[in-house]
C-alpha atoms as a PDB file:
ATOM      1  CA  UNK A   1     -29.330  72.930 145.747  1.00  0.00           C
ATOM      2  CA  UNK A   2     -29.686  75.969 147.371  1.00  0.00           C
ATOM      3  CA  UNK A   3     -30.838  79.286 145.488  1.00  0.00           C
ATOM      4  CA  UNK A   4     -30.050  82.873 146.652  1.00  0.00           C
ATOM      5  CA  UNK A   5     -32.972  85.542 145.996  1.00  0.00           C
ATOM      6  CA  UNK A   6     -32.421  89.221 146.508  1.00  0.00           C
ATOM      7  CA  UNK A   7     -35.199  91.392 146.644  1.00  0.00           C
ATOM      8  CA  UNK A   8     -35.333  95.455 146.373  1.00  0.00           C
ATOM      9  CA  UNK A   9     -35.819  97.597 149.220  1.00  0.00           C
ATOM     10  CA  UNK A  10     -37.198 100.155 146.688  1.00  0.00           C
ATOM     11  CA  UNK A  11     -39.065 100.629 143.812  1.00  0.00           C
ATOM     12  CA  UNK A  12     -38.864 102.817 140.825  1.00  0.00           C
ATOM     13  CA  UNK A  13     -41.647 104.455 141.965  1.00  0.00           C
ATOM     14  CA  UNK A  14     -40.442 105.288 145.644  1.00  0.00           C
ATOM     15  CA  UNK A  15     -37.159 106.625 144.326  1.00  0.00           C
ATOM     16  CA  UNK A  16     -38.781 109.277 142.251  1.00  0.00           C
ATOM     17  CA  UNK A  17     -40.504 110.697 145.123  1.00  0.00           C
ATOM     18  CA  UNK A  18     -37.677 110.109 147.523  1.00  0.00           C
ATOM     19  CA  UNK A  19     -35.922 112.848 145.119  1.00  0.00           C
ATOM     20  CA  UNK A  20     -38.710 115.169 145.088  1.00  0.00           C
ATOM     21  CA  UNK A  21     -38.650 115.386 148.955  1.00  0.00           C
ATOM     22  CA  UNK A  22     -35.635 116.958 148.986  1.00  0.00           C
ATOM     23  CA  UNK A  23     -36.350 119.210 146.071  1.00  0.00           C
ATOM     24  CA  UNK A  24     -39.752 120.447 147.517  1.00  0.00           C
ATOM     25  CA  UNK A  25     -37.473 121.202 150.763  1.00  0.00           C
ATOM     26  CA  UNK A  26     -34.877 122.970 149.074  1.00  0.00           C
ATOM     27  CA  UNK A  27     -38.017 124.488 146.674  1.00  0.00           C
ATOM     28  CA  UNK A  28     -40.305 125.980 150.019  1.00  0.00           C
ATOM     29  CA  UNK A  29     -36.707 126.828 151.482  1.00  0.00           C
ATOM     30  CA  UNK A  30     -35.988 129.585 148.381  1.00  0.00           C
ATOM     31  CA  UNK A  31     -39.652 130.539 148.263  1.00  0.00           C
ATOM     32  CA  UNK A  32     -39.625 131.539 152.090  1.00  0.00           C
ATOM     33  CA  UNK A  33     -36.156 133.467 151.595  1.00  0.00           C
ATOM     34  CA  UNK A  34     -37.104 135.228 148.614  1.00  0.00           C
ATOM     35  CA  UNK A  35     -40.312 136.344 150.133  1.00  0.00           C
ATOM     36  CA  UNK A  36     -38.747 137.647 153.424  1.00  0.00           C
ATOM     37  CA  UNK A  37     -35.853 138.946 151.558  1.00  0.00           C
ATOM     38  CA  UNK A  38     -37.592 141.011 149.209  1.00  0.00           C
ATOM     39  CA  UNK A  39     -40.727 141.827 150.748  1.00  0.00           C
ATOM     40  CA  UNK A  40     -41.895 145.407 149.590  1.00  0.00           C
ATOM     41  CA  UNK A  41     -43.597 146.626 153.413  1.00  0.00           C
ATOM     42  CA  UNK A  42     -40.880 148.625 155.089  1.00  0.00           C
ATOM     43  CA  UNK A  43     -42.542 149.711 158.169  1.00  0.00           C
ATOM     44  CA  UNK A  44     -40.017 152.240 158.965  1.00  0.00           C
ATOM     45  CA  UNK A  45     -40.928 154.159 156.143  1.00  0.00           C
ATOM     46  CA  UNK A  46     -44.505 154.862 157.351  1.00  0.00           C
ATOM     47  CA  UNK A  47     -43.583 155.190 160.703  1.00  0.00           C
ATOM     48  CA  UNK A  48     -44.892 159.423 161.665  1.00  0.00           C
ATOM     49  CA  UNK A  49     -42.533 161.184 163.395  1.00  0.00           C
ATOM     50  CA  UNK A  50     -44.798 163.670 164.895  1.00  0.00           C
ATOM     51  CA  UNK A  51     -47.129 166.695 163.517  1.00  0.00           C
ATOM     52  CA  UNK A  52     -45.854 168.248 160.673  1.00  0.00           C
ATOM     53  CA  UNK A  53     -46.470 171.660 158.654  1.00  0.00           C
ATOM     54  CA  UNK A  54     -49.850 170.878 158.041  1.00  0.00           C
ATOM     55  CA  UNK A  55     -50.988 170.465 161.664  1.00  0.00           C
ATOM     56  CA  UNK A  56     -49.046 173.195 162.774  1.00  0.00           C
ATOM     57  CA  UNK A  57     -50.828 175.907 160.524  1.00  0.00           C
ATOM     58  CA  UNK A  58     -54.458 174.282 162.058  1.00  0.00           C
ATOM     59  CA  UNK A  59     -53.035 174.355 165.593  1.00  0.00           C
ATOM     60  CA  UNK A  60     -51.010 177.478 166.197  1.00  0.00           C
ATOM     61  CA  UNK A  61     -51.158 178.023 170.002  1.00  0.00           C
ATOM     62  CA  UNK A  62     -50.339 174.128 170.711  1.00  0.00           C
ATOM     63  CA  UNK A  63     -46.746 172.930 170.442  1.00  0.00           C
ATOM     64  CA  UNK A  64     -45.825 169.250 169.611  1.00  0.00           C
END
């Protein structure tokens, strides 16, 4: 008599973390979007445009 065994490929154990891989993805995915997306530094906002009022009342003979 012949008898027919099956064994799993995977455990209880492996399928818990085999669904927190893609969550962790999916998780550093929306971390690095939200921090690009709203990041505060807007360099164009600090960029000078050249000497203003200030430095033309110290220099008065100079033009720039």
């Amino acid at each position: 008599m012949a008898t027919i065994t099956s064994a799993s490929l995977s455990t209880p154990a492996r399928r818990g973390e085999e669904l927190a891989k893609p969550f962790a993805e999916l998780r550093a995915f929306w971390h690095r979007f939200v921090a690009m997306a709203f990041n505060p530094y807007r360099p164009e906002l600090h960029y000078m445009r050249g000497p203003g009022p200030a430095w033309r009342a110290k220099h008065p003979g100079q033009n720039n």
